[in-house]
Protein backbone atom coordinates (compact mmCIF):
# COMPACT_ATOMS: atom_id res chain seq x y z
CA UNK A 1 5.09 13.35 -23.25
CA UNK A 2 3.85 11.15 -20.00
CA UNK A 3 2.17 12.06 -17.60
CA UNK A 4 5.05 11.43 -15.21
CA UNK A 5 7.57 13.60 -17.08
CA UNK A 6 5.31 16.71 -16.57
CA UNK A 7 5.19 16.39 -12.78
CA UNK A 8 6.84 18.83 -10.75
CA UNK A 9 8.64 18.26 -7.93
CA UNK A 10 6.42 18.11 -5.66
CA UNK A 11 4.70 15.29 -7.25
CA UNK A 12 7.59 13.15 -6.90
CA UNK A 13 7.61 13.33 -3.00
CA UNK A 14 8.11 9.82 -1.27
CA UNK A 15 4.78 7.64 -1.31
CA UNK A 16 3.82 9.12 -4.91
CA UNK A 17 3.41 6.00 -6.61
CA UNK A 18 2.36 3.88 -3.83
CA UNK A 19 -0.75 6.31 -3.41
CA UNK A 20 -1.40 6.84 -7.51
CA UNK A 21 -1.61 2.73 -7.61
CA UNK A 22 -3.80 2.03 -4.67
CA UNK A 23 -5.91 5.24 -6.30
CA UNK A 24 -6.24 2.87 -9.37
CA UNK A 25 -6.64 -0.83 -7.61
CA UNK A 26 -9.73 -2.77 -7.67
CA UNK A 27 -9.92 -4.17 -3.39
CA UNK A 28 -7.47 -7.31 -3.35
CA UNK A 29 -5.87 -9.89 -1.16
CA UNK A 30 -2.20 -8.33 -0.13
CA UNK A 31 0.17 -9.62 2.12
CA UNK A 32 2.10 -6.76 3.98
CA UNK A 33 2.29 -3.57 3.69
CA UNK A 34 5.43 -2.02 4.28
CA UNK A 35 5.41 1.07 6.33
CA UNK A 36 8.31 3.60 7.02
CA UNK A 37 10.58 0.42 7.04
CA UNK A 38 8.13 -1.87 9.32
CA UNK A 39 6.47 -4.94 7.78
CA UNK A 40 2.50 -4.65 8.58
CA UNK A 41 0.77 -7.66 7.85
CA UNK A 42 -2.70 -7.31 6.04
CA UNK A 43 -5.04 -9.07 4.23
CA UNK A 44 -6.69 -7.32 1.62
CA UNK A 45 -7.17 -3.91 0.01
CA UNK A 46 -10.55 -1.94 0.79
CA UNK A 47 -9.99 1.44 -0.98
CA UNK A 48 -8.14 4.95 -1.09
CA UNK A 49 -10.11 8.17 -0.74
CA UNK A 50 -8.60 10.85 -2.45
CA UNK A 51 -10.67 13.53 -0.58
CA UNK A 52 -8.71 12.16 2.67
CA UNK A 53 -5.55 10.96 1.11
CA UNK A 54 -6.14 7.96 3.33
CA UNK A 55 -6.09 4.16 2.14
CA UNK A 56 -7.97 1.45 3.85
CA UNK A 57 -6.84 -2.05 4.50
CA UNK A 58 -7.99 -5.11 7.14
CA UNK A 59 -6.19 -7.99 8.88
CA UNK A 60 -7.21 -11.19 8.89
CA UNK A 61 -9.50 -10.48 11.66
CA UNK A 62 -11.63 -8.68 9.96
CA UNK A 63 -10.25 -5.37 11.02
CA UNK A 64 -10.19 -2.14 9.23
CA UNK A 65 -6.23 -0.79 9.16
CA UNK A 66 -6.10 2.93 7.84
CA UNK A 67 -2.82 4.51 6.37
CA UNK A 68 -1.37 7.75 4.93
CA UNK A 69 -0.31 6.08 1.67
CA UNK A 70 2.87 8.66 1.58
CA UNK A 71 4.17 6.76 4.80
CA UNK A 72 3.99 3.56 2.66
CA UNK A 73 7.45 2.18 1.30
CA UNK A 74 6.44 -0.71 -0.79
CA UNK A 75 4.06 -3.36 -0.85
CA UNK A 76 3.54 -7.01 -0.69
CA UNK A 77 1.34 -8.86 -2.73
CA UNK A 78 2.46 -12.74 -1.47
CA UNK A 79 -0.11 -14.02 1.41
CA UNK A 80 1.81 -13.32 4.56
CA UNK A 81 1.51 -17.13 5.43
CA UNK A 82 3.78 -17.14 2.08
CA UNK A 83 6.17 -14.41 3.61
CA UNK A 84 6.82 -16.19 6.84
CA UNK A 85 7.37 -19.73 5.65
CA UNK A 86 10.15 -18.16 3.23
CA UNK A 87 11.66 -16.04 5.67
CA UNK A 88 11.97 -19.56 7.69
CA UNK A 89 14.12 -21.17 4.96
């Protein structure tokens, strides 16, 4: 059997699989990152730290953006540039 199928349920709270993929994902351009419903614009990846249970983004500024990956609802890999000029159509 997977993995997934031996999970209790606790390990199917909200945010599970958001936080097991950013655990696996090489730092990357995003675009937003969707957070309990509100559209956060980023620009890349940095990393998750499992000893914190934090993951770490930045804008295009340069900034460092840090969030609880179980607050996360679903992510954007499109630019946000890409977003915005769709959203406009």
């Amino acid at each position: 059997m997977s993995d997934y199928c031996e999970r209790d349920d606790r390990d199917r709270k909200r945010g599970r699989g958001v936080d097991d993929l950013l655990a696996r994902m090489a730092p990357t351009q995003m675009g937003t990152v969707f957070l309990n419903g509100l559209a956060v614009p980023v620009f890349s990846f940095s990393n998750s730290n499992p000893g914190t249970g934090l993951a770490y983004f930045t804008d295009d500024a340069g900034n460092v953006i840090v969030i609880d990956p179980e607050r996360i609802d679903g992510i954007s890999f499109a630019p946000a540039e890409a977003e915005e000029e769709e959203e406009e159509e």
